[in-house]
Protein backbone atom coordinates (compact mmCIF):
# COMPACT_ATOMS: atom_id res chain seq x y z
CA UNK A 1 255.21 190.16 185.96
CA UNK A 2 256.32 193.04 187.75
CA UNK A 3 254.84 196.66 187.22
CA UNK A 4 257.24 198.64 184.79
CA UNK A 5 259.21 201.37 186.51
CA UNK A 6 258.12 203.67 184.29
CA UNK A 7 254.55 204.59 183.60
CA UNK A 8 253.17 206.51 180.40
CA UNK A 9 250.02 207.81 179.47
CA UNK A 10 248.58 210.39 177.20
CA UNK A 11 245.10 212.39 178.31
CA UNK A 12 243.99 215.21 176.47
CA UNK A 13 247.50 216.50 174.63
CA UNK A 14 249.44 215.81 178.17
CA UNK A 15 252.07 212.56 177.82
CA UNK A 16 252.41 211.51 181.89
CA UNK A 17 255.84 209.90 182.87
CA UNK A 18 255.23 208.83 185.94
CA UNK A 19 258.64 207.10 187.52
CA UNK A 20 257.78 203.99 189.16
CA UNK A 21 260.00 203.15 191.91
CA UNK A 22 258.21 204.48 194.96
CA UNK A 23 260.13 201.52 197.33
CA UNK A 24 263.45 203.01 196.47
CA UNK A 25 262.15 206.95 196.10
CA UNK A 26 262.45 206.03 192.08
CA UNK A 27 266.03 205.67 192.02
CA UNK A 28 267.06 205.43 188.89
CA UNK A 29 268.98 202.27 187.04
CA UNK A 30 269.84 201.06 183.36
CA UNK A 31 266.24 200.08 183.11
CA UNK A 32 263.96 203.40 184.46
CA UNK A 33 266.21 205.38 182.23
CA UNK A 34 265.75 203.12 179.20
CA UNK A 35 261.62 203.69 180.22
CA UNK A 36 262.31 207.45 180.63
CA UNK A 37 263.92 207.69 177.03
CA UNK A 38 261.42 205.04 175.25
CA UNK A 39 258.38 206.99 176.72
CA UNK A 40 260.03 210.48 175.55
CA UNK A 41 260.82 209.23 172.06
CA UNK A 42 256.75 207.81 171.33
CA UNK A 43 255.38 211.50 173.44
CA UNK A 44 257.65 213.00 170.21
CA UNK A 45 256.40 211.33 167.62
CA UNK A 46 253.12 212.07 168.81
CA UNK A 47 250.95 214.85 167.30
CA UNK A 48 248.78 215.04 169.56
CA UNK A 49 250.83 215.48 172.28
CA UNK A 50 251.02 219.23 173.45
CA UNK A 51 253.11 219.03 176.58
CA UNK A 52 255.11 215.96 178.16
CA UNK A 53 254.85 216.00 182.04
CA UNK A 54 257.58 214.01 183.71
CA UNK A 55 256.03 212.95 187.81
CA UNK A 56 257.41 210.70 190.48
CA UNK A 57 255.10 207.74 192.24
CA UNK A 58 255.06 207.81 195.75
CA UNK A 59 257.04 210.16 198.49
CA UNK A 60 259.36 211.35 196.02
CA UNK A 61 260.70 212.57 192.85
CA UNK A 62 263.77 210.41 192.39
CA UNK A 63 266.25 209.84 194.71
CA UNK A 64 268.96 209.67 191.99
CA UNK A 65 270.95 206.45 191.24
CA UNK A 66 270.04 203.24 192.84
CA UNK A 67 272.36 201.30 195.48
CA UNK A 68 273.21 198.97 192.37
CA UNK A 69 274.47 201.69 189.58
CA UNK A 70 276.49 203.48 192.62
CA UNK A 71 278.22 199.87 193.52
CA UNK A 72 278.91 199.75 189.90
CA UNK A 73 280.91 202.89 190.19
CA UNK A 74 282.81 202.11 192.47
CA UNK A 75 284.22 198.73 191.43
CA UNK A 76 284.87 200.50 188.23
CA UNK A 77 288.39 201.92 186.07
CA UNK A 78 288.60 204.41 183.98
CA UNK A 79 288.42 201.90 180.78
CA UNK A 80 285.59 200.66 182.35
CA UNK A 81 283.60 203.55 181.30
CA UNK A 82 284.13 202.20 177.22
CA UNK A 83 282.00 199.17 178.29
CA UNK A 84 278.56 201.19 179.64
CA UNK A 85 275.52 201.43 177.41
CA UNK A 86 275.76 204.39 175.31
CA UNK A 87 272.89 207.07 175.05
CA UNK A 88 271.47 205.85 178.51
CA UNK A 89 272.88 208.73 180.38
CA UNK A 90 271.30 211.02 182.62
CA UNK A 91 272.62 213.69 180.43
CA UNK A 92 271.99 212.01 177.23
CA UNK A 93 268.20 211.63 178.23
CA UNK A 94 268.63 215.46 179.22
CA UNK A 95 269.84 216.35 175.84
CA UNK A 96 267.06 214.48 173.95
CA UNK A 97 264.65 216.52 176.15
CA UNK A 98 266.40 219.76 175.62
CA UNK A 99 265.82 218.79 171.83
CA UNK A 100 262.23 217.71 171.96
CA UNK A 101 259.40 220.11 169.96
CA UNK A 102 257.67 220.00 172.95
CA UNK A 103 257.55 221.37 175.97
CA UNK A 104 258.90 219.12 178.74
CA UNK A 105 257.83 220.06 182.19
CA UNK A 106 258.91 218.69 185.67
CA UNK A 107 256.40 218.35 188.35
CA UNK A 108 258.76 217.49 191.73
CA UNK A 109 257.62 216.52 195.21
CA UNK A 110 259.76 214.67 198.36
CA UNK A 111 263.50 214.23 197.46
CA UNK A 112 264.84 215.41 193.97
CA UNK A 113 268.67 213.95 194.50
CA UNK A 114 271.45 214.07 192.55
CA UNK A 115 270.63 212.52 188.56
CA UNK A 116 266.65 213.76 189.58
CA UNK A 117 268.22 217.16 190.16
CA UNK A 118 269.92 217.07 186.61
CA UNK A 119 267.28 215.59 184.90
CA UNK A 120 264.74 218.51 185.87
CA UNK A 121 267.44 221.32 185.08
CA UNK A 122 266.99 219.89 181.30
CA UNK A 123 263.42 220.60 181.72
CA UNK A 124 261.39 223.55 180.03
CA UNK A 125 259.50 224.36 183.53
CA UNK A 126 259.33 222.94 186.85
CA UNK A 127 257.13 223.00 189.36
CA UNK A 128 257.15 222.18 192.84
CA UNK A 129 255.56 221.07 196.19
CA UNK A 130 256.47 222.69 199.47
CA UNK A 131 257.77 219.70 200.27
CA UNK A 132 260.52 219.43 198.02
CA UNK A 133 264.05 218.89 198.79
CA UNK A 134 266.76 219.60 196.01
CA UNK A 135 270.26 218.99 196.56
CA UNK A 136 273.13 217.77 194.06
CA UNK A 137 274.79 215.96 196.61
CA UNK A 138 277.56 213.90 194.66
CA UNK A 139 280.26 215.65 196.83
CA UNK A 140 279.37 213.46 200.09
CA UNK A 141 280.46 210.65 198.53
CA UNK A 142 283.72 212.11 196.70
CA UNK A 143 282.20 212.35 193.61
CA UNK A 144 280.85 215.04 191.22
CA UNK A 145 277.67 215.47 189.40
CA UNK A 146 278.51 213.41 186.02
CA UNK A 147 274.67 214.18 184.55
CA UNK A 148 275.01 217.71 183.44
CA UNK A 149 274.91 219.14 186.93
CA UNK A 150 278.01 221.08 186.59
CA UNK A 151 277.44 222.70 183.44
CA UNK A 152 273.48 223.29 183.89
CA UNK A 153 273.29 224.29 187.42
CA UNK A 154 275.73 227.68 186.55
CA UNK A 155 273.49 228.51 184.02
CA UNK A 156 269.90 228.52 185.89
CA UNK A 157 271.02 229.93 189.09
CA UNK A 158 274.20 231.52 188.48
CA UNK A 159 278.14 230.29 189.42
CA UNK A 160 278.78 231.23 192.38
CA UNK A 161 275.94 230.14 193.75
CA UNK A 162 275.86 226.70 191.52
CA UNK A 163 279.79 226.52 193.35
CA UNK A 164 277.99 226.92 196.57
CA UNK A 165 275.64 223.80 195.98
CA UNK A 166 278.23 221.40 194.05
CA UNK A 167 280.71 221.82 196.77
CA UNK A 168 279.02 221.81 199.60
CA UNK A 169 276.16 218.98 198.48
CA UNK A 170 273.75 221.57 200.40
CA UNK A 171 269.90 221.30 200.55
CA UNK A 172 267.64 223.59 199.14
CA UNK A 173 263.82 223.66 200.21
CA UNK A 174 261.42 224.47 197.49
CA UNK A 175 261.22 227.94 198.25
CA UNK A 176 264.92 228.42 197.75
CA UNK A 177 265.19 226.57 194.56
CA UNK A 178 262.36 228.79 193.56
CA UNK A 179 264.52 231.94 194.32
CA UNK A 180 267.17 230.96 192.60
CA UNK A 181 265.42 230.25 189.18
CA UNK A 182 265.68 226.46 189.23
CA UNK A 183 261.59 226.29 190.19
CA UNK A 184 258.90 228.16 188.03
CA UNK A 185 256.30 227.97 191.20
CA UNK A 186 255.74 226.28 194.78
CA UNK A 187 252.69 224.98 195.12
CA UNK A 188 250.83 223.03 198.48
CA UNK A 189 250.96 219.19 197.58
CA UNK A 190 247.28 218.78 197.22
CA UNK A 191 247.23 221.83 194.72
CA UNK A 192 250.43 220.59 192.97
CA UNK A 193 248.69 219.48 189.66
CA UNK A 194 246.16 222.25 189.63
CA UNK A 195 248.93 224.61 189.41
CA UNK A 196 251.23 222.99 186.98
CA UNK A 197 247.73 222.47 184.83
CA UNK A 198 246.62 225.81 184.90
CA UNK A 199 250.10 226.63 182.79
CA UNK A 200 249.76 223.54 180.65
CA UNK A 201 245.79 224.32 179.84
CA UNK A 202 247.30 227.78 178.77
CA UNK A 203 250.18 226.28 176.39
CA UNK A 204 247.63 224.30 174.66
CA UNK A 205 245.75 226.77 173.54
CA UNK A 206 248.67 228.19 171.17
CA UNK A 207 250.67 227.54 168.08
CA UNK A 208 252.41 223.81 168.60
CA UNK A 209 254.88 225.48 165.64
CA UNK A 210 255.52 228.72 167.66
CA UNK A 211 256.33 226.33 170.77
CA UNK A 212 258.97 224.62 168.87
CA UNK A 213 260.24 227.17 167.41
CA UNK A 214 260.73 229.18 170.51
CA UNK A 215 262.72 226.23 172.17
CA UNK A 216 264.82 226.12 170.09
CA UNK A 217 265.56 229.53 169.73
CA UNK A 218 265.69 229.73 173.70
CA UNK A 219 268.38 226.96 173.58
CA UNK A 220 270.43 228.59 171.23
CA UNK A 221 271.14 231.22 174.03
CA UNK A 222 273.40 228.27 175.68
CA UNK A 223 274.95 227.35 171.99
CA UNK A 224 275.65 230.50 170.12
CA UNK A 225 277.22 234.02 171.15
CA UNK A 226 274.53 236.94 170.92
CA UNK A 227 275.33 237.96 167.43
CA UNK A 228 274.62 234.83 166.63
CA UNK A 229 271.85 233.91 168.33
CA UNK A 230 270.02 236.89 167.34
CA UNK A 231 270.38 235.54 163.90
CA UNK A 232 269.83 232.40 164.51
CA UNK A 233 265.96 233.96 166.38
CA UNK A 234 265.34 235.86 163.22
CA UNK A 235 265.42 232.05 161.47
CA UNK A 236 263.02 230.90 163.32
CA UNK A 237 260.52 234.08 163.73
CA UNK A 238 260.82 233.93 159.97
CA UNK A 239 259.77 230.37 159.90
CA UNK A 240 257.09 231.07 162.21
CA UNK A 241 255.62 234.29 160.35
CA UNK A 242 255.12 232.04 156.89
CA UNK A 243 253.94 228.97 158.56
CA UNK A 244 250.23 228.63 158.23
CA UNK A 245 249.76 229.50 162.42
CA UNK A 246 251.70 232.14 161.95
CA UNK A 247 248.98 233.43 159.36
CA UNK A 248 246.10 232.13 161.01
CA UNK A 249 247.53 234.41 164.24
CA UNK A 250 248.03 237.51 162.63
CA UNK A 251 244.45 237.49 160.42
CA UNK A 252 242.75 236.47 163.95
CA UNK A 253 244.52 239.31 165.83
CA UNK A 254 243.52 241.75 163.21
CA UNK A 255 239.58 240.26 163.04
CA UNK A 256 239.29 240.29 166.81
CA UNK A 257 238.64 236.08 167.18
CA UNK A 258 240.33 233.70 168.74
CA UNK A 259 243.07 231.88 166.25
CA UNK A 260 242.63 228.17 165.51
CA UNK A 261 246.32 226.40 165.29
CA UNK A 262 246.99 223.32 163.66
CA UNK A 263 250.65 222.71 164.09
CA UNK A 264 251.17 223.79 160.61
């Protein structure tokens, strides 16, 4: 039996997706995105997962689609589209991360191409190796991002500079992407997971609840106009404040010791 193209493990609070492609730079088809999903939907229903880190085997990240899904495309019509399994998108696995309780963080080395490049921008955090390449490059072959590209891109690093990258299919080094806002931190490859760690170690040690609730009052800056997000934050600080963390914070604040959360 061959090795599944996606791996998942959970070690101390951290869920590991690991794509498993390395021969084809983890391209993605039908199948690695059905692994991707599966292996998000058990780190979720997990309690004792804290943070879900999402990796690439091998010299890259993910090179996008595979040869096959692009071959697909272009034998296909417009009622074609009817026909493809639904929920399997690149964007569809973005939303359910965008929607996750937990934090979702995307640790990128080698090539990050095209549906890679969309799936991180649905991320919480990424980080990066100097040796990553980013580039949403559907324009060289006369297509457009269809994974959220378009309407994620604009809203990390700005439009014009999102037009910039969609239009031209340029590459960005790590650096860049990490001046632009689409990278948290660059980090030398051998030092990659001691960096992206060192921020996980530190989520850990608060409120699961707080983290939750905080996402999704982040998200609802992409959802809602400011009057009413800023309702829509009050919601969930109000949630927090009564929950049982939110207690436990507050009464270890004021007695000078360190809180003890329980997700409650």
């Amino acid at each position: 039996m061959s090795e599944s193209k996606v791996l998942c493990e959970h070690k101390d609070g951290v869920y590991w997706i690991t794509l498993n492609r390395p021969e084809k730079l983890n391209a993605m088809d039908l199948e690695m995105r059905r692994g991707i999903l599966q292996c998000l939907q058990e780190a979720e229903s997990r309690e004792d997962v804290r943070v879900v880190i999402i990796r690439g085997a091998g010299k890259a990240f993910s090179a996008g689609a595979d040869a096959s899904h692009l071959k697909m495309l272009a034998e296909m019509t417009l009622s074609d589209f009817e026909r493809l399994p639904k929920g399997l998108g690149v964007s569809d696995i973005g939303m359910y991360i965008r929607n996750m309780s937990k934090p979702v963080i995307a640790v990128v080395h080698g090539y990050c191409v095209g549906g890679g490049m969309e799936l991180i921008q649905f991320c919480d955090m990424v980080f990066a190796s100097t040796d990553a390449v980013f580039f949403q490059g559907e324009i060289n072959l006369g297509i457009i991002p269809g994974g959220g590209g378009t309407q994620l891109l604009p809203r990390i690093i700005g439009d014009k500079k999102a037009r910039e990258l969609i239009y031209t299919g340029r590459r960005l080094t790590a650096e860049e992407a990490k001046r632009l806002g689409l990278v948290n931190e660059v980090c030398p490859p051998e030092e990659l997971e001691k960096c992206v760690m060192a921020v996980v170690e530190d989520i850990k040690q608060k409120s699961p609840l707080a983290i939750a609730l905080a996402k999704r009052a982040i998200n609802a800056v992409y959802e809602m106009p400011l009057s009413k997000g800023l309702e829509y934050e009050q919601l969930m600080f109000q949630r927090a404040l009564v929950s049982d963390d939110g207690k436990e914070g507050l009464r270890a604040f004021l007695e000078k010791r360190k809180p003890v959360f329980k997700g409650r």
